[in-house]
Protein backbone atom coordinates (compact mmCIF):
# COMPACT_ATOMS: atom_id res chain seq x y z
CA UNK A 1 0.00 0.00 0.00
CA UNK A 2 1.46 2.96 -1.14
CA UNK A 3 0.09 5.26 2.02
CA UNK A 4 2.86 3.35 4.34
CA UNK A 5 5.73 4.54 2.67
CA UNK A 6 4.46 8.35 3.32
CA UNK A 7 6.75 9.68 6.61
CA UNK A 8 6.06 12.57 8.60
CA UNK A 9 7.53 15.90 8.07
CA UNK A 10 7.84 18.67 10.44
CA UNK A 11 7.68 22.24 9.08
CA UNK A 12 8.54 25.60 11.20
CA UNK A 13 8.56 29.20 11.09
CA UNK A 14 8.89 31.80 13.56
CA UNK A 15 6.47 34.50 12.94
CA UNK A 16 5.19 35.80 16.43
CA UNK A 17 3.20 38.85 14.53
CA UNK A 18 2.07 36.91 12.14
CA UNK A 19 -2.12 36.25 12.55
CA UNK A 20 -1.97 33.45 10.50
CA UNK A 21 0.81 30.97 8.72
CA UNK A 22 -0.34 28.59 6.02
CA UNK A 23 2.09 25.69 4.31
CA UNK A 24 1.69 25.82 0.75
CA UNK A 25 4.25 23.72 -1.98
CA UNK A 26 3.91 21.02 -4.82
CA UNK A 27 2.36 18.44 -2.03
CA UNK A 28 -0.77 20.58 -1.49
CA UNK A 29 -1.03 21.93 -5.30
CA UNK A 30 0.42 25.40 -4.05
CA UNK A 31 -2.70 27.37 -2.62
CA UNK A 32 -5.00 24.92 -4.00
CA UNK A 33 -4.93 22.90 -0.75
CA UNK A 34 -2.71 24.70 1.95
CA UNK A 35 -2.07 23.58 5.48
CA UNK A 36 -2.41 26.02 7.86
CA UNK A 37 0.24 26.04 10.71
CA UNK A 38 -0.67 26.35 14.78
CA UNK A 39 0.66 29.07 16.66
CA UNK A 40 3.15 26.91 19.51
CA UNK A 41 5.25 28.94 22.60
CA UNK A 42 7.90 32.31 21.22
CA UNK A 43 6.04 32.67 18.09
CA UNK A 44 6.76 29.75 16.19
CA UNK A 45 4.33 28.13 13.94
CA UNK A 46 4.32 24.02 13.16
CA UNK A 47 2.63 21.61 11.36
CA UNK A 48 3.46 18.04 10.35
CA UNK A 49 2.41 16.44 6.88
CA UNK A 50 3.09 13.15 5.93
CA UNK A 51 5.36 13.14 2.38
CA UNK A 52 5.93 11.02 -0.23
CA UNK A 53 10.04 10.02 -0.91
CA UNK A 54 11.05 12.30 -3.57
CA UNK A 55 12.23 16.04 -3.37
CA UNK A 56 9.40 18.50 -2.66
CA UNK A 57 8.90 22.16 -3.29
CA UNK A 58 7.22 24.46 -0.88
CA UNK A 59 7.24 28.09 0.73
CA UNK A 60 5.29 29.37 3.80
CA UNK A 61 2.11 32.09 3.39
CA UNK A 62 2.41 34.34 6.35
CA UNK A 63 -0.52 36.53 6.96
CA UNK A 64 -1.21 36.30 3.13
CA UNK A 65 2.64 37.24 2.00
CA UNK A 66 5.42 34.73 0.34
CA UNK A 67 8.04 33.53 2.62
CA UNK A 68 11.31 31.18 2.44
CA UNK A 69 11.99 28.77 5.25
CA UNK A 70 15.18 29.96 7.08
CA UNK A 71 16.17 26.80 8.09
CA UNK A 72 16.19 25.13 4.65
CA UNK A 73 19.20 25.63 2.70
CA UNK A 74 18.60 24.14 -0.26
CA UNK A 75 16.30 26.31 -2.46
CA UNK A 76 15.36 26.61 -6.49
CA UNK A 77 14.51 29.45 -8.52
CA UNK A 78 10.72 29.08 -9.07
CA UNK A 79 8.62 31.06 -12.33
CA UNK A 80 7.61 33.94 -10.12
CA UNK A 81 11.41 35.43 -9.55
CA UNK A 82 11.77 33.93 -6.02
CA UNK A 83 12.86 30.63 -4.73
CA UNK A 84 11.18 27.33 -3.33
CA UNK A 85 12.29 25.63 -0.21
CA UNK A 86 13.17 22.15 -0.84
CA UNK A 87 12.60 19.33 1.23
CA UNK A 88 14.35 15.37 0.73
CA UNK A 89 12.38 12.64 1.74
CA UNK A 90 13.94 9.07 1.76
């Protein structure tokens, strides 16, 4: 079954301002389907998704504005003149 090999995926940002944080990248169809983060302790928002192995493209919505994950290093240029976060999944 093709479900079991899916593994779960943390994804943070620290926003404290922010009102509301959404996860948006190829796994969700961009803003089709985003996943909208919780508000945890100092500001920092979280969510977990369960991905697929492969390499994934995403960015983070905060209060309705494009953002890059800090933590990830590993970005490509994407069509709109800003870079995608990439994640690895094994």
């Amino acid at each position: 079954m093709a479900e079991s090999i899916k593994q779960k995926q943390t994804f943070a940002i620290q926003a404290p301002a922010a009102l509301s944080v959404q996860l948006v990248g190829d796994f969700t169809h961009w803003q089709k389907t985003p996943v909208q983060l919780r508000k945890e302790a100092g500001g920092v928002w979280k969510t977990a998704v369960e991905l697929a192995p492969g390499i994934h493209h995403y960015r983070f919505l905060v209060d309705g504005e494009w953002r890059d994950d800090p933590e990830c290093t590993v970005r490509v240029p994407n069509p709109f003149g800003s870079q995608n976060s990439t994640r690895k999944v094994a």
